[in-house]
Protein backbone atom coordinates (compact mmCIF):
# COMPACT_ATOMS: atom_id res chain seq x y z
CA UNK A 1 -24.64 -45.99 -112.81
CA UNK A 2 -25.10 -42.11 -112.15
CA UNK A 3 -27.73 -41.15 -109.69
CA UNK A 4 -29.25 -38.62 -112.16
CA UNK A 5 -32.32 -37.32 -109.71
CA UNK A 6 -29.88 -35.95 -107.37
CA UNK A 7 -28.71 -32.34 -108.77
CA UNK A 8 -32.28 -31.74 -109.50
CA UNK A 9 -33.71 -32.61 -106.10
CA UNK A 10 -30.62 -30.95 -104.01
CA UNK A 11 -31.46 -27.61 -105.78
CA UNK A 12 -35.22 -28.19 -105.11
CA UNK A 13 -33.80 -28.74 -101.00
CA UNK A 14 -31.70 -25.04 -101.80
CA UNK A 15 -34.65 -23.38 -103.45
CA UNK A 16 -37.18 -24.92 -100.53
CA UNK A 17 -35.24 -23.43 -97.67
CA UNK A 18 -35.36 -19.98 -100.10
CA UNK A 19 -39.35 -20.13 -99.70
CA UNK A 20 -39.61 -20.83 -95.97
CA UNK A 21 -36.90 -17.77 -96.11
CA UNK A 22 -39.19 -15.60 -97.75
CA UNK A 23 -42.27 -16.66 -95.83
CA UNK A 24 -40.33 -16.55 -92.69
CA UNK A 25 -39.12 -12.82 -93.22
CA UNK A 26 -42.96 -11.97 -93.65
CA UNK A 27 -44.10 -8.80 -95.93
CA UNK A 28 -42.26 -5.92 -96.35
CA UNK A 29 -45.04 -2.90 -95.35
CA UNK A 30 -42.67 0.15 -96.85
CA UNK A 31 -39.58 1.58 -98.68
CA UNK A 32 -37.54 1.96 -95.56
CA UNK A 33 -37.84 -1.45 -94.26
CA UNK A 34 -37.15 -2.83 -97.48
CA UNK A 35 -34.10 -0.43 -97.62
CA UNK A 36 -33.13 -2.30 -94.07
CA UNK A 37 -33.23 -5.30 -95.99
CA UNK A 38 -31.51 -4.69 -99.26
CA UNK A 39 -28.84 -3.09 -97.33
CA UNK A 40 -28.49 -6.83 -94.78
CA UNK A 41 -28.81 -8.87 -98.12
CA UNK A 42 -26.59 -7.41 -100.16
CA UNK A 43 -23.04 -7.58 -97.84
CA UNK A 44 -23.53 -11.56 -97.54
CA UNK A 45 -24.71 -11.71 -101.39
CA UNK A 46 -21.43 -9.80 -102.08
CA UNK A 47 -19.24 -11.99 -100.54
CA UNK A 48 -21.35 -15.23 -102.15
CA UNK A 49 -21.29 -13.81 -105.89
CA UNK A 50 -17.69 -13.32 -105.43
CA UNK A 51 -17.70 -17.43 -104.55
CA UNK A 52 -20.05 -18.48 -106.90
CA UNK A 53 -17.85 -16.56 -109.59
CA UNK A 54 -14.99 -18.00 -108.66
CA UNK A 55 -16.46 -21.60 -108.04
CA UNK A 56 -18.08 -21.64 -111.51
CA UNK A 57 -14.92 -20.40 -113.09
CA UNK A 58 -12.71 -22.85 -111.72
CA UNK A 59 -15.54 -25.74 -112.21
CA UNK A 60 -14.87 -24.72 -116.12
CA UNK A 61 -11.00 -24.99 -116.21
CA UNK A 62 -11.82 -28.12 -114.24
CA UNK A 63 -13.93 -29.30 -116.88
CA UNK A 64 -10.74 -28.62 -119.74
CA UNK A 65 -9.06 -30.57 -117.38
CA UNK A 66 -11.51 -33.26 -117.12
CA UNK A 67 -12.13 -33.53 -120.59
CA UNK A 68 -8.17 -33.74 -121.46
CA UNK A 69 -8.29 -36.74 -118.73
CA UNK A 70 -11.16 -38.78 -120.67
CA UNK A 71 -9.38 -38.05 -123.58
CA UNK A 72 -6.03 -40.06 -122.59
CA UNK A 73 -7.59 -42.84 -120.51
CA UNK A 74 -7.68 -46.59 -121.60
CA UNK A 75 -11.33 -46.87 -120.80
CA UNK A 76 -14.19 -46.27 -122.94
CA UNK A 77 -16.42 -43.44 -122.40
CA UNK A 78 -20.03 -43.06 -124.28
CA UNK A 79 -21.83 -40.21 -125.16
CA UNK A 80 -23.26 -39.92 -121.85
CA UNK A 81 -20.25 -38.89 -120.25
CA UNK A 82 -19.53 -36.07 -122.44
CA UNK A 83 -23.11 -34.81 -122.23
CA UNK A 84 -22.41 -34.98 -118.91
CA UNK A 85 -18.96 -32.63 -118.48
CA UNK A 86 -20.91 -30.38 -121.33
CA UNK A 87 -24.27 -29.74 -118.79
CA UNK A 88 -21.49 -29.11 -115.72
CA UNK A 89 -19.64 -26.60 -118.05
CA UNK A 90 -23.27 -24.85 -119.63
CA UNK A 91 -24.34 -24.43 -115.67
CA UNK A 92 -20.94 -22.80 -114.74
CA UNK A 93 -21.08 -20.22 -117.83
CA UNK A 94 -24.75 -19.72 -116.56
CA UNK A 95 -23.95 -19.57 -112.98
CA UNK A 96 -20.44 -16.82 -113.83
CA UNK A 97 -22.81 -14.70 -115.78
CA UNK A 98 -25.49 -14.67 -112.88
CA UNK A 99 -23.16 -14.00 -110.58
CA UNK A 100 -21.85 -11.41 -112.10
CA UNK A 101 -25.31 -9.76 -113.01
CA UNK A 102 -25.91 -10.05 -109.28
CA UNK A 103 -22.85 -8.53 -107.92
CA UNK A 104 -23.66 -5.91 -110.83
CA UNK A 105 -27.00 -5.54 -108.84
CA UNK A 106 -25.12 -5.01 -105.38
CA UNK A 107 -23.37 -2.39 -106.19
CA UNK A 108 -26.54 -0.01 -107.22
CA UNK A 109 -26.60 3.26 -105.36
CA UNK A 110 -29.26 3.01 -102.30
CA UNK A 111 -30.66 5.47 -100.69
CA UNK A 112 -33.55 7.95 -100.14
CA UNK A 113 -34.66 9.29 -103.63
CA UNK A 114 -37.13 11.56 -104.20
CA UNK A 115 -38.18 10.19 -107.80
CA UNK A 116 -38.28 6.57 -106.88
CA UNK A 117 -41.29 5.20 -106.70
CA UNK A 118 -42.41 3.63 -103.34
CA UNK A 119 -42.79 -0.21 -104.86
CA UNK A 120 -39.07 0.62 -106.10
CA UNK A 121 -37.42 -1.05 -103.30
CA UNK A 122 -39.86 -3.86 -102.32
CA UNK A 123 -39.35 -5.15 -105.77
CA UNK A 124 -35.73 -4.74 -105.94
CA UNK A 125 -35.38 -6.65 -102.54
CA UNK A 126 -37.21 -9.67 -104.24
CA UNK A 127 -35.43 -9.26 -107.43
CA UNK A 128 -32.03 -9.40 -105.00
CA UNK A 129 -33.52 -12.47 -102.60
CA UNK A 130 -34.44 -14.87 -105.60
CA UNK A 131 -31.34 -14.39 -107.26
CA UNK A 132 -29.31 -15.33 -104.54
CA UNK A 133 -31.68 -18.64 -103.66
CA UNK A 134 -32.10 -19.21 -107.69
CA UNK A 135 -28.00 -18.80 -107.93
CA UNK A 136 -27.91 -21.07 -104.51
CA UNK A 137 -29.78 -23.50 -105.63
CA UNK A 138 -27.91 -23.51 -109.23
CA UNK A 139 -24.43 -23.94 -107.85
CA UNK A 140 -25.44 -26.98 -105.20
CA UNK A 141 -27.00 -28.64 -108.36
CA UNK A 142 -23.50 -27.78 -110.41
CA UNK A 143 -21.38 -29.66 -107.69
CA UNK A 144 -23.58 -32.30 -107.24
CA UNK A 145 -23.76 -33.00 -110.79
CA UNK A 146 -19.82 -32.74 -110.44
CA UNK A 147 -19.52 -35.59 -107.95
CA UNK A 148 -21.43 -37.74 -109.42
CA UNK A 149 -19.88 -37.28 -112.76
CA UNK A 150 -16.41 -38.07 -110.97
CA UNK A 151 -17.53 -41.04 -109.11
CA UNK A 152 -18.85 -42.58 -112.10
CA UNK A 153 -15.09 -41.94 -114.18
CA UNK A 154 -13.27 -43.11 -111.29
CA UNK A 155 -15.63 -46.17 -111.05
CA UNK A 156 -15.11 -46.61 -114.83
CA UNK A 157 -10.98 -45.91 -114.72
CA UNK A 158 -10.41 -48.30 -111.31
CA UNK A 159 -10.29 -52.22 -111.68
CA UNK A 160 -12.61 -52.08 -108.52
CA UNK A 161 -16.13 -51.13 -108.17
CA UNK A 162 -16.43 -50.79 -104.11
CA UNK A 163 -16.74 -46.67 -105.13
């Protein structure tokens, strides 16, 4: 009954519109415009590591929650489901530890350094970019798994199927 393709392919859609992104921002020709850009990614990235933090935390309680719900309904539940609420909790421990690591990352010093190296802050603007899109991309997948893990147990707890 679960529409397995669909995490997978919504975080392809997330990571997608992270490549015409990149593309569309063109090449970064020196330290100072890459600078300029670290400094307009990272107040946004700030503000979404703080939700993806908080997001993936919650998703975990939710899961406890979930899986003390399974536990005292009348219906049966396979293996599948479990598997299920276990890939949804693995992908919110992976997503609070990136997103941590990234705010981590967004609160390194920059400025003008005279023992940096000039490919210094090109890179670390990629490093910065990708981890938002990769963390993006993660999180859509994590809710989308989410809803179609609750559709299927309230399809499989309700005497109707019209769900």
């Amino acid at each position: 009954m679960s529409i397995s393709y669909l995490a997978p392919l919504s975080a392809m859609v997330v990571l997608a519109v992270g490549v015409a992104g990149h593309f569309a921002s063109g090449s970064i020709y020196s330290a100072l415009e890459a600078r300029e850009l670290i400094d307009a990614l990272s107040r946004p990235a700030l503000y979404l590591g703080s939700a993806i933090a908080a997001s993936a935390a919650t998703t975990l309680a939710l899961m406890l929650n979930l899986l003390g719900m399974i536990k005292r309904a009348d219906a049966d539940f396979d293996a599948a489901m479990y598997r299920r609420v276990y890939r949804i909790s693995l992908l919110g421990a992976w997503l609070l530890g990136g997103a941590v690591v990234m705010l981590l990352f967004m609160t390194m010093p920059i400025g003008e350094f005279d023992q940096i190296p000039e490919i210094w802050y090109p890179t670390l603007y990629k490093v910065l970019y990708w981890w938002v899109v990769i963390l993006s991309a993660l999180l859509v997948a994590m809710v989308t798994m989410l809803f179609s893990t609750i559709r299927d147990l309230i399809a499989s707890v309700t005497p109707h199927d019209d769900i």
